[in-house]
N, C-alpha and C. Protein backbone atom coordinates (compact mmCIF):
# COMPACT_ATOMS: atom_id res chain seq x y z
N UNK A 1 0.80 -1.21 0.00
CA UNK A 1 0.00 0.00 0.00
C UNK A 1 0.85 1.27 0.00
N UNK A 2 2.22 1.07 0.41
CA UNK A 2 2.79 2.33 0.59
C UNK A 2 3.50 2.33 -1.10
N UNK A 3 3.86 1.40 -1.89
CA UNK A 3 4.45 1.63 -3.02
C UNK A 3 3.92 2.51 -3.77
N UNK A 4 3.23 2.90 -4.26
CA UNK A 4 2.52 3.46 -5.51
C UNK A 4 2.93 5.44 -5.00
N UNK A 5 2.72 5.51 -3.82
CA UNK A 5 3.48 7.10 -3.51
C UNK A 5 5.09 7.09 -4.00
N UNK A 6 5.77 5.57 -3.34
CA UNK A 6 7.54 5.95 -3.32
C UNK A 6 7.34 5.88 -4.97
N UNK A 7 7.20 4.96 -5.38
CA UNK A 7 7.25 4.70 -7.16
C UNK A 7 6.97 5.93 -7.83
N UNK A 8 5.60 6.58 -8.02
CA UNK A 8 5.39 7.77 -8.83
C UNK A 8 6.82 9.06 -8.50
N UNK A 9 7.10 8.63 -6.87
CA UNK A 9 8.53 9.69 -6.72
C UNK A 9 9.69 9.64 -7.31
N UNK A 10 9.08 8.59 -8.07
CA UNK A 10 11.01 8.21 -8.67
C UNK A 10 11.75 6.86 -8.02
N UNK A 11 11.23 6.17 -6.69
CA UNK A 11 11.93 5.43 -6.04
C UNK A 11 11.48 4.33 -6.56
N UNK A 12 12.75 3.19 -6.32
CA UNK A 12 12.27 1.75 -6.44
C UNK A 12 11.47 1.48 -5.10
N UNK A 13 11.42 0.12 -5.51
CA UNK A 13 10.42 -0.41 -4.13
C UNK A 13 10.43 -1.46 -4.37
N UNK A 14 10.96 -2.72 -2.84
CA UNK A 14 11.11 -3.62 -2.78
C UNK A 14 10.01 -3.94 -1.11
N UNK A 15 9.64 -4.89 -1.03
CA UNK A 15 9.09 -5.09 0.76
C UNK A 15 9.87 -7.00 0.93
N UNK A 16 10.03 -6.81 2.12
CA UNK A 16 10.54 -8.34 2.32
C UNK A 16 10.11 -9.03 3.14
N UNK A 17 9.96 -10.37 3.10
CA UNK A 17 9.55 -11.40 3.73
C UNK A 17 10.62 -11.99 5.04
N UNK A 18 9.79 -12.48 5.49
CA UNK A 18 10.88 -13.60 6.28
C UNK A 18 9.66 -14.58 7.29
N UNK A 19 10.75 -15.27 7.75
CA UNK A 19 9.76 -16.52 8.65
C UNK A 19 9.22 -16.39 9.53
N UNK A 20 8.32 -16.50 10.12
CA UNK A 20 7.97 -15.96 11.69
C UNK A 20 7.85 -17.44 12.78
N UNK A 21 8.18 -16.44 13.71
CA UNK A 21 8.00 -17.44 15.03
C UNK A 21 6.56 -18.04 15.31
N UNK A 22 6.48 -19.22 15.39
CA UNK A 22 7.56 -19.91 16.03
C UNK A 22 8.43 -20.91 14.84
N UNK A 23 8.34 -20.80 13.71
CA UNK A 23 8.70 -21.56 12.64
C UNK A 23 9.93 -20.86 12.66
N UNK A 24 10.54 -19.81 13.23
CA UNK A 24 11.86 -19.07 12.85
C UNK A 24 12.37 -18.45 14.51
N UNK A 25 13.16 -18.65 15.00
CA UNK A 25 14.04 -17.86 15.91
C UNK A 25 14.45 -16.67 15.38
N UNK A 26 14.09 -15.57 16.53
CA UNK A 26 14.28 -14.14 15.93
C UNK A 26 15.71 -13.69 15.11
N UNK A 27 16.95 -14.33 15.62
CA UNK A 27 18.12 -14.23 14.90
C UNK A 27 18.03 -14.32 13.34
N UNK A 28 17.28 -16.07 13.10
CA UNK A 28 17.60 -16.38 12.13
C UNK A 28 16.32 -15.20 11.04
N UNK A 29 15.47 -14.53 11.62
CA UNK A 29 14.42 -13.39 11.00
C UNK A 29 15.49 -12.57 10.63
N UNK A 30 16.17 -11.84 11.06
CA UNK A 30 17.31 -10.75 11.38
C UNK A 30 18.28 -11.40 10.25
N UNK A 31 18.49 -12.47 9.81
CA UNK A 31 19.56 -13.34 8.99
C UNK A 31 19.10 -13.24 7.49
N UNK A 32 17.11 -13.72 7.60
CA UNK A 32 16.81 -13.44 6.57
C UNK A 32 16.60 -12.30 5.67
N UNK A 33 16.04 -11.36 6.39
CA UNK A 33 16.13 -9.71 5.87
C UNK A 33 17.42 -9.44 5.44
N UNK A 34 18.46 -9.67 6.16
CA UNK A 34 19.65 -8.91 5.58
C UNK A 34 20.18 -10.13 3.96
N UNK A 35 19.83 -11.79 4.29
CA UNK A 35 20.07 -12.01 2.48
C UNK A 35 19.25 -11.12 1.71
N UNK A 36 18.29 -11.06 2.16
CA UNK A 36 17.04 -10.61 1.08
C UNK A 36 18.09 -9.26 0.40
N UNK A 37 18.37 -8.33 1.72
CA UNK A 37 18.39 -7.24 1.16
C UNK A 37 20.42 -7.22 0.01
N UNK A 38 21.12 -8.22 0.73
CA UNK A 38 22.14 -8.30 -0.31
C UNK A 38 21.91 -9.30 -1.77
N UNK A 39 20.76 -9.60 -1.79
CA UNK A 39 20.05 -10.29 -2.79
C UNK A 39 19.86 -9.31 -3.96
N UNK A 40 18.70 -8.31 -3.32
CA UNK A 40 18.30 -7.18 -3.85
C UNK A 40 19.53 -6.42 -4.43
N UNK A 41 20.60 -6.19 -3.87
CA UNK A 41 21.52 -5.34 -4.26
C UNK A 41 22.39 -5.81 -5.35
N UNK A 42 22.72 -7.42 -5.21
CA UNK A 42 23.31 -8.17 -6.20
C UNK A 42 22.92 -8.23 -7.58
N UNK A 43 21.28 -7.76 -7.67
CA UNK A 43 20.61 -7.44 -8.81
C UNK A 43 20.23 -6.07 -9.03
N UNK A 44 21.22 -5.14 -8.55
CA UNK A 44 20.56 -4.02 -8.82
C UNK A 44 20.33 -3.85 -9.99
N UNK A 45 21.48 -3.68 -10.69
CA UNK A 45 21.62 -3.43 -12.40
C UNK A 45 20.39 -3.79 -12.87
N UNK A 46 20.22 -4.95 -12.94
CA UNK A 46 19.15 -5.95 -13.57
C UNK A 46 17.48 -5.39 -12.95
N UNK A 47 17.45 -4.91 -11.77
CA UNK A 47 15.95 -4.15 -11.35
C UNK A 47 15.86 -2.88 -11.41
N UNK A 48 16.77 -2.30 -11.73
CA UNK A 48 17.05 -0.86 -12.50
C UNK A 48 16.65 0.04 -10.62
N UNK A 49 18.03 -0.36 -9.81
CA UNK A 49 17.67 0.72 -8.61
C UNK A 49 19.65 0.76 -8.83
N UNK A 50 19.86 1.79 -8.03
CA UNK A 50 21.24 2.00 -7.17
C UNK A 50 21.66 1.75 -6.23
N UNK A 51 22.25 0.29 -5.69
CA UNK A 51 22.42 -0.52 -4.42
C UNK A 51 23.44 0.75 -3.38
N UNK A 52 24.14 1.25 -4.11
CA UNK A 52 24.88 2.37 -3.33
C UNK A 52 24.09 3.70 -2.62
N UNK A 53 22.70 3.64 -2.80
CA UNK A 53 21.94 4.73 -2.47
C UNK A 53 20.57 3.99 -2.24
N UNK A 54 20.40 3.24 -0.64
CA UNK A 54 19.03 2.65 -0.80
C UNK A 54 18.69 3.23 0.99
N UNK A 55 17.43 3.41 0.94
CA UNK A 55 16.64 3.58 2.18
C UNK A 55 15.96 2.26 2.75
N UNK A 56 16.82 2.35 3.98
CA UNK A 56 15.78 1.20 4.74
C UNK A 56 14.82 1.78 5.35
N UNK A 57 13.48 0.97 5.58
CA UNK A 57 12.68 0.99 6.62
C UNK A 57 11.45 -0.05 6.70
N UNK A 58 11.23 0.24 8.53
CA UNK A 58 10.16 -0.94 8.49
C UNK A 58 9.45 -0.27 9.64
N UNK A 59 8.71 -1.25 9.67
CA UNK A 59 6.85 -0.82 10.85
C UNK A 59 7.22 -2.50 11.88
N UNK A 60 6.83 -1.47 13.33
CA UNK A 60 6.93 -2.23 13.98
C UNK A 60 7.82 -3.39 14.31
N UNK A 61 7.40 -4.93 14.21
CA UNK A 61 8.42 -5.65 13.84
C UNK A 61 9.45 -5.30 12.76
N UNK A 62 9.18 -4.76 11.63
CA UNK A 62 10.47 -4.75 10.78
C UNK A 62 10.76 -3.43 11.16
N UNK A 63 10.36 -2.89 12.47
CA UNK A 63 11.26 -1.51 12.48
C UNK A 63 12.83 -2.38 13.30
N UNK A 64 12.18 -3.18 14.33
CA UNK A 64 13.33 -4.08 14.82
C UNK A 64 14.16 -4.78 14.29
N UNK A 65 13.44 -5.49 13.09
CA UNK A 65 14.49 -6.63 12.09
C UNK A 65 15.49 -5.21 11.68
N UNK A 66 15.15 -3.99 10.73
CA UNK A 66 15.52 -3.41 10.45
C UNK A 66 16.81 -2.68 10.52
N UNK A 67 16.73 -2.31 12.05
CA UNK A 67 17.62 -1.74 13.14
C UNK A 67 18.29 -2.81 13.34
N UNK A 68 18.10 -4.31 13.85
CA UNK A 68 19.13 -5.08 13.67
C UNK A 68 20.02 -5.62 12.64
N UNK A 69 19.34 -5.48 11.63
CA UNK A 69 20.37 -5.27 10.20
C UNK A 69 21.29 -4.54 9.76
N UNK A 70 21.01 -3.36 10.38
CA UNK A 70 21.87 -2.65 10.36
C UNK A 70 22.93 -2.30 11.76
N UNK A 71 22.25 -3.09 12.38
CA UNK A 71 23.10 -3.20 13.37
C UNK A 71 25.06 -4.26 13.74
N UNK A 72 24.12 -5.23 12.63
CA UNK A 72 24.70 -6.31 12.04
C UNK A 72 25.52 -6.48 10.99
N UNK A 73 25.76 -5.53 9.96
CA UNK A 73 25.55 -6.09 8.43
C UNK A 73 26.47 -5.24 7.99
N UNK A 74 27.17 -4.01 8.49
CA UNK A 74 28.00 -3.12 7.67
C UNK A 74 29.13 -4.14 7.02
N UNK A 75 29.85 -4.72 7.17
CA UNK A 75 30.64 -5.30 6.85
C UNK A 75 30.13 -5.92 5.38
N UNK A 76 29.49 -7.21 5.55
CA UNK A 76 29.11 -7.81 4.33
C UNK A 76 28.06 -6.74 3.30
N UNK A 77 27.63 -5.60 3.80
CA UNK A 77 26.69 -4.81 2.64
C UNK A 77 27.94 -3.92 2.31
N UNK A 78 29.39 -3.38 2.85
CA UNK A 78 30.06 -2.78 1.63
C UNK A 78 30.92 -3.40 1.02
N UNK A 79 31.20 -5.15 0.97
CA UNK A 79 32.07 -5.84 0.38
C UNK A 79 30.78 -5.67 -1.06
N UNK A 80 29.90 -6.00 -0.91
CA UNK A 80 28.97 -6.12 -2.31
C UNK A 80 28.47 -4.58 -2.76
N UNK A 81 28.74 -3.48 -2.02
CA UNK A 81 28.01 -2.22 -2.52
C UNK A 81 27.08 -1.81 -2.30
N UNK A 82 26.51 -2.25 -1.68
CA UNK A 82 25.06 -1.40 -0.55
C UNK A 82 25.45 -0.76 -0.01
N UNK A 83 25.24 0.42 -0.42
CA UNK A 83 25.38 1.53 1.05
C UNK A 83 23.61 2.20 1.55
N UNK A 84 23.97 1.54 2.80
CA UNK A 84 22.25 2.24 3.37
C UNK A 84 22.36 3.61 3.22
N UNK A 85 21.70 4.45 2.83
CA UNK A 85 21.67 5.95 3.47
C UNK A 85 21.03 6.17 4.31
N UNK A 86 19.94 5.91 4.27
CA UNK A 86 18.70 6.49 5.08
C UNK A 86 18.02 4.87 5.64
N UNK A 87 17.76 5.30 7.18
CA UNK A 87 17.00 3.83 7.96
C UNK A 87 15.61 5.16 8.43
N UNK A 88 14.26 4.44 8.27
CA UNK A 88 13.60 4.77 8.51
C UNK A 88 12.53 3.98 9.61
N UNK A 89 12.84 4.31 10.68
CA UNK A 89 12.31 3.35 11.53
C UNK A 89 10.54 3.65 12.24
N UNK A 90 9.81 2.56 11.84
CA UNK A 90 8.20 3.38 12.48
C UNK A 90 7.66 2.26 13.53
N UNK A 91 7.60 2.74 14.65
CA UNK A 91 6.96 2.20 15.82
C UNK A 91 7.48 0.95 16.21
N UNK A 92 8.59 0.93 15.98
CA UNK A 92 9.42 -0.47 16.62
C UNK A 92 9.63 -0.52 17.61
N UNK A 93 10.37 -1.52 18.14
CA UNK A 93 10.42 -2.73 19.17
C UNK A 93 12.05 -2.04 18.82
N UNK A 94 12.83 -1.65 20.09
CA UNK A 94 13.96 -1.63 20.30
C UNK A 94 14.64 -2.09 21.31
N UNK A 95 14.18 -2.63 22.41
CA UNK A 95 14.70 -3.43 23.98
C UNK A 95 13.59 -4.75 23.58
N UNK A 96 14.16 -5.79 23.85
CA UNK A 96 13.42 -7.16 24.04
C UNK A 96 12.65 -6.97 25.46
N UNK A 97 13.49 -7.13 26.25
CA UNK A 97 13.66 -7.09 27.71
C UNK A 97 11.56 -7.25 27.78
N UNK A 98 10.99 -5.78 27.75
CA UNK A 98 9.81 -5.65 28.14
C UNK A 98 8.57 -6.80 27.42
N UNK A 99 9.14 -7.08 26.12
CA UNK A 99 8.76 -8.41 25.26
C UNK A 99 8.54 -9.79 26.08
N UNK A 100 9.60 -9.86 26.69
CA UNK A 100 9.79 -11.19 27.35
C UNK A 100 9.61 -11.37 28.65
N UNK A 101 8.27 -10.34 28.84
CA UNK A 101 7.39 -10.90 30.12
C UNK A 101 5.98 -10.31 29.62
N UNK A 102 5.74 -10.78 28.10
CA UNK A 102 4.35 -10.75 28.00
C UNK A 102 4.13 -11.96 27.28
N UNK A 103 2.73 -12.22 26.42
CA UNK A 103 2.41 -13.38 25.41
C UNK A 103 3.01 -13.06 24.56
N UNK A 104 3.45 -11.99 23.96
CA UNK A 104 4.47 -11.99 22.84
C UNK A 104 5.28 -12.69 22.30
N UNK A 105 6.01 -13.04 23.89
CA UNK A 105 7.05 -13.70 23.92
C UNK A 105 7.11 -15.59 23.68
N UNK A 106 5.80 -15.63 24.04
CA UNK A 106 5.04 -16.94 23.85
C UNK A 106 5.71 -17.98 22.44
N UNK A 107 5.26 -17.71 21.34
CA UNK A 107 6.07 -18.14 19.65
C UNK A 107 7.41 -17.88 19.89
N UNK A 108 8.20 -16.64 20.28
CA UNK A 108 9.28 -16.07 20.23
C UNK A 108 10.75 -17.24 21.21
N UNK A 109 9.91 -17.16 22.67
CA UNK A 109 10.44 -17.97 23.88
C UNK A 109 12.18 -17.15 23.63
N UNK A 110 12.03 -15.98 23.56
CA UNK A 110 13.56 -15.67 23.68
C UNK A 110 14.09 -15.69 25.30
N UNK A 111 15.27 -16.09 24.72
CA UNK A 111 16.71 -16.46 25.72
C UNK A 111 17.34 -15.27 26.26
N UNK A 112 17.90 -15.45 27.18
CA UNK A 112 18.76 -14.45 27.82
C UNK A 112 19.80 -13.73 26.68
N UNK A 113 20.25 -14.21 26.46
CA UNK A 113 21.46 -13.78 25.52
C UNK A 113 20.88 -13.45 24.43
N UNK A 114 19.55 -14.25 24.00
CA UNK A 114 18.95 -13.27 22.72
C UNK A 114 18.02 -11.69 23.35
N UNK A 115 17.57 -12.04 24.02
CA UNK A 115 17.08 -10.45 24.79
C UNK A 115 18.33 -9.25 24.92
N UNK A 116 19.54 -9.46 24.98
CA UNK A 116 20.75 -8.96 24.66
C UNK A 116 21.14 -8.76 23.44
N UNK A 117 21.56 -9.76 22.41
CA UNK A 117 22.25 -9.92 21.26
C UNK A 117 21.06 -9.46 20.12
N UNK A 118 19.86 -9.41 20.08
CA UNK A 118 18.97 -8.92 19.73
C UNK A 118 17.85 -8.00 19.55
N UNK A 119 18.89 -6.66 21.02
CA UNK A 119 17.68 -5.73 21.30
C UNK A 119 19.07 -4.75 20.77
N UNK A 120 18.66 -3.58 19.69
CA UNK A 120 18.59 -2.77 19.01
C UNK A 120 19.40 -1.48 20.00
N UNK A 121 18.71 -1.28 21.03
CA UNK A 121 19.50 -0.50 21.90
C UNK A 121 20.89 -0.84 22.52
N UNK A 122 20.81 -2.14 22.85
CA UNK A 122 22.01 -2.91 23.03
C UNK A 122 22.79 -2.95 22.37
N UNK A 123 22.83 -2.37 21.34
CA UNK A 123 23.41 -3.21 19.81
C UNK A 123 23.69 -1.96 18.66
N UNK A 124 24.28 -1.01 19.00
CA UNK A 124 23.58 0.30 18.15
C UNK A 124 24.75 0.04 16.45
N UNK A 125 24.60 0.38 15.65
CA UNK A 125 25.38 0.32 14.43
C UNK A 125 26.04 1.60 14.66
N UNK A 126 27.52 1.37 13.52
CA UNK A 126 28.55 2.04 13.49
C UNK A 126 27.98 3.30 12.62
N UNK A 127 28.37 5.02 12.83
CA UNK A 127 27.58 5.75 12.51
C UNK A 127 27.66 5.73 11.06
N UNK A 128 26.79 6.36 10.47
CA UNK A 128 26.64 6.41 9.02
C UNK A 128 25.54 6.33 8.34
N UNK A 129 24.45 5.63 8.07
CA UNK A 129 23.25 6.49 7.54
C UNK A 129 22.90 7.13 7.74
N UNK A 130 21.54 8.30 7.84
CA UNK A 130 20.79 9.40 8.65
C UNK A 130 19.73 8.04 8.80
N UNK A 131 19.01 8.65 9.93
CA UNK A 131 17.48 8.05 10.83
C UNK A 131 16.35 8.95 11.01
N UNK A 132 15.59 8.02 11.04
CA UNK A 132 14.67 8.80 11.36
C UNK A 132 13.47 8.03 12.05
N UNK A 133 13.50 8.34 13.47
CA UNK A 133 12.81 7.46 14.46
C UNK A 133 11.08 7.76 14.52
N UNK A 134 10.42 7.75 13.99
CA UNK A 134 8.93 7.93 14.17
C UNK A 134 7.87 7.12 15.02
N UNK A 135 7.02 7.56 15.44
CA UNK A 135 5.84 6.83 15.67
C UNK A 135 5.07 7.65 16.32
N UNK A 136 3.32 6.91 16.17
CA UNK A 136 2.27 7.86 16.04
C UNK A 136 1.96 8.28 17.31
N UNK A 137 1.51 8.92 17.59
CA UNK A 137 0.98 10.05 19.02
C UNK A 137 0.28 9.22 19.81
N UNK A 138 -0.84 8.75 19.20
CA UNK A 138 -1.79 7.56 19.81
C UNK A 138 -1.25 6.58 19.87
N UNK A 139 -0.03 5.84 19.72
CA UNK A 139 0.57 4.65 20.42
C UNK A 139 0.75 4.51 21.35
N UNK A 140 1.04 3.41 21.43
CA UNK A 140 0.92 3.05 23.59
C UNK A 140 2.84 3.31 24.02
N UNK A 141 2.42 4.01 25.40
CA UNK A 141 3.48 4.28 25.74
C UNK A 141 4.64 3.86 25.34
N UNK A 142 4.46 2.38 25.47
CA UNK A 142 5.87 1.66 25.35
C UNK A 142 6.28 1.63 24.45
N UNK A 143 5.50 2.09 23.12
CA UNK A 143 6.64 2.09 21.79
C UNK A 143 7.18 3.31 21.71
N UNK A 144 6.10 4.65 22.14
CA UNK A 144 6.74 6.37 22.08
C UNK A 144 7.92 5.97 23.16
N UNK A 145 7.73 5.41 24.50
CA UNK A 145 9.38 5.28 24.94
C UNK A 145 10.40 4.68 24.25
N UNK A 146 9.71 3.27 23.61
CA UNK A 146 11.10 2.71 23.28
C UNK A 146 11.73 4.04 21.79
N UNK A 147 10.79 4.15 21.06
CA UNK A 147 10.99 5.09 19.63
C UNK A 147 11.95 6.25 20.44
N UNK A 148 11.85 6.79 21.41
CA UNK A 148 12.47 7.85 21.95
C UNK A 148 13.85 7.88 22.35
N UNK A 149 13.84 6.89 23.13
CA UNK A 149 15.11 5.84 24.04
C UNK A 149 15.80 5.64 22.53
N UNK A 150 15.38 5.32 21.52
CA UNK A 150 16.69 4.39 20.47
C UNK A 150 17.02 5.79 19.85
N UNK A 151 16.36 6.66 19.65
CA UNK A 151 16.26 7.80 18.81
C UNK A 151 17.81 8.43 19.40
N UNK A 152 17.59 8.81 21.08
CA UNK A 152 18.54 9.48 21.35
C UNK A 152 19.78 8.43 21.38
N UNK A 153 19.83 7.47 21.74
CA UNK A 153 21.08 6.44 22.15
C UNK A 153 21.81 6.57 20.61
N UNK A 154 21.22 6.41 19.51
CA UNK A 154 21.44 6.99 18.02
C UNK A 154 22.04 7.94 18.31
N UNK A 155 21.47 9.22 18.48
CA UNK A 155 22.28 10.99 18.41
C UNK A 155 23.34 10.37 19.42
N UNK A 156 23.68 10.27 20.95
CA UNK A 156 24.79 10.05 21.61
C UNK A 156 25.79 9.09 20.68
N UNK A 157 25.43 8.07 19.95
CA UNK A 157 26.52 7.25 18.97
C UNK A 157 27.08 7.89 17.89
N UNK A 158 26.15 9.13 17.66
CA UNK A 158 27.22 9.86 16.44
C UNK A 158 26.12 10.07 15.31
N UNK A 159 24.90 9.39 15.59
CA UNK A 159 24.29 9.49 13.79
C UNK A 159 23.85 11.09 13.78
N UNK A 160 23.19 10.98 12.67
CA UNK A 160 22.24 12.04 12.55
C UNK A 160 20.93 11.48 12.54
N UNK A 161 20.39 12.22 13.23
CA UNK A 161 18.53 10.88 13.71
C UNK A 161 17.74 12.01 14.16
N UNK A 162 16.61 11.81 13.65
CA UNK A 162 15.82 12.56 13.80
C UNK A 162 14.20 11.64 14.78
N UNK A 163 13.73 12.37 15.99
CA UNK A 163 12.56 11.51 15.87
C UNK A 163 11.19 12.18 16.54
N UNK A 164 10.24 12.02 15.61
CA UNK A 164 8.64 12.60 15.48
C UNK A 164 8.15 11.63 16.29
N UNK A 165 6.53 12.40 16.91
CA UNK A 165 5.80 11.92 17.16
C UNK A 165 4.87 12.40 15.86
N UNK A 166 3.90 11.26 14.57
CA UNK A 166 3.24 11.53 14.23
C UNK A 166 1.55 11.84 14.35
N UNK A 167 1.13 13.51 14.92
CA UNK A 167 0.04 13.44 15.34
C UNK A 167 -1.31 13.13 14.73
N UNK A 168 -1.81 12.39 15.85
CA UNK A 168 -3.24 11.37 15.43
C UNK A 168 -3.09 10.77 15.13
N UNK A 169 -2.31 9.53 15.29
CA UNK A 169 -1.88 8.42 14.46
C UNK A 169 -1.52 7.32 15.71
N UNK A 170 -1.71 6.29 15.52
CA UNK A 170 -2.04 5.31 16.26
C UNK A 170 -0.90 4.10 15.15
N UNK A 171 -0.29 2.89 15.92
CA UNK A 171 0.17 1.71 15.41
C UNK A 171 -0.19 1.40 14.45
N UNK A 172 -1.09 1.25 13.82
CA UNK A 172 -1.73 0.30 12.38
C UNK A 172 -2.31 1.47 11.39
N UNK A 173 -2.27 2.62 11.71
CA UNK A 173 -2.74 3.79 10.69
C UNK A 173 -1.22 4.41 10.16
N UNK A 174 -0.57 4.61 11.21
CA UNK A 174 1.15 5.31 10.65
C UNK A 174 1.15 4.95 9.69
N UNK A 175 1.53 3.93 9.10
CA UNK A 175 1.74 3.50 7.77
C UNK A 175 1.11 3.91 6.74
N UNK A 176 -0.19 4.37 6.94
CA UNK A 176 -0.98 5.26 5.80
C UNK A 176 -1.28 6.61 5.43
N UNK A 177 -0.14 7.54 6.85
CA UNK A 177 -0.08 8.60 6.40
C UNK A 177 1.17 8.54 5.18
N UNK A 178 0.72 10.31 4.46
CA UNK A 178 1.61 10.24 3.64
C UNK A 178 3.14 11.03 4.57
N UNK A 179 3.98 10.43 3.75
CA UNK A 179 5.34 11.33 4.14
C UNK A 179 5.80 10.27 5.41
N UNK A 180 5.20 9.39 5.61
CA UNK A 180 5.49 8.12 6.94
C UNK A 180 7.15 7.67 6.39
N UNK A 181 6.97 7.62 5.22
CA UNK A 181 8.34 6.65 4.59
C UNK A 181 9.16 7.42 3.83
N UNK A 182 9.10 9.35 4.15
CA UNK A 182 10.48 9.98 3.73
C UNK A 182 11.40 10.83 4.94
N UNK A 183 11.90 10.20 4.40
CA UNK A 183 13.21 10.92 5.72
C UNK A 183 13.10 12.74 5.97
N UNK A 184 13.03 13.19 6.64
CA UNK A 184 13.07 14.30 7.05
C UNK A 184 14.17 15.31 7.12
N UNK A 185 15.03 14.49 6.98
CA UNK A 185 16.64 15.70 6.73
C UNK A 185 16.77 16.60 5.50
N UNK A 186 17.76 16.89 5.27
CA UNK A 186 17.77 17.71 4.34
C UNK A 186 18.73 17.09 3.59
């Protein structure tokens, strides 16, 4: 639903899959996004985008896969030529910790060391894209904290990050304002 705005702008547009729990351990989710996305790049030529100039972003869960990809991945995305510019993160999950004392956690059953090795704040990437931390006004506390908490731990690491509250906007509508999925810098 969000393609048809980035496309008429000029942008490519790709969305990605991966396995979910309980058929997948959150690592190996975090494993799949990042082939996908050196997949994508390996064919740039051939899908007519520029792997050296691509914007990440995701909602919610893939605001987390997201952030852990890039938390993860500098190494193997500039041996092949991906360079992220822009991570666009909306209403994610950045600390496990609060995850893994609800039903959430239920499919998931994360481990100590994955509540660590897998929470985003824990884990920040080496500086270099711009960010941009969003989420909607009407969300429940715990994502405007966590969205807030990663936003700044970002600025203290060096990025450039920007982060909104989008007003009137609630978890499952963000995604349908317009301007949700362009970066805000200059």
């Amino acid at each position: 639903m969000m393609a048809p705005a980035l496309v008429q702008g000029g942008q490519a547009f790709a969305t990605v899959n991966y396995t979910l729990a309980p058929d997948a351990r959150l690592g190996q989710m975090v494993d799949e996004c990042r082939t996908a996305l050196m997949w994508l790049a390996t064919r740039a030529k051939s899908l007519g985008f520029d792997a050296s100039h691509v914007t990440l972003s995701g909602h919610s869960a893939g605001a987390h896969l997201a952030a852990m990809v890039m938390a993860t991945s500098a190494d193997q995305f500039a041996r092949i030529g991906l360079r992220v510019r822009e991570v666009i993160l909306i209403s994610g999950v950045y600390d496990l910790e609060p995850i893994s004392l609800t039903p959430v956690n239920d499919p998931l059953q994360l481990t100590p060391v994955e509540l660590h090795d897998l929470s985003p704040i824990l884990n920040l990437p080496a500086p270099g894209p711009r960010y941009r931390v969003t989420v909607g006004e009407r969300d429940t506390g715990e994502f405007i904290r966590q969205s807030r908490d990663y936003a700044e731990a970002l600025r203290k690491a060096g990025h450039a990050v920007s982060f909104d509250l989008q007003p009137g906007t609630h978890h499952f509508d963000i995604i349908l304002k317009d301007g949700t999925f362009l970066n805000d810098h200059p």
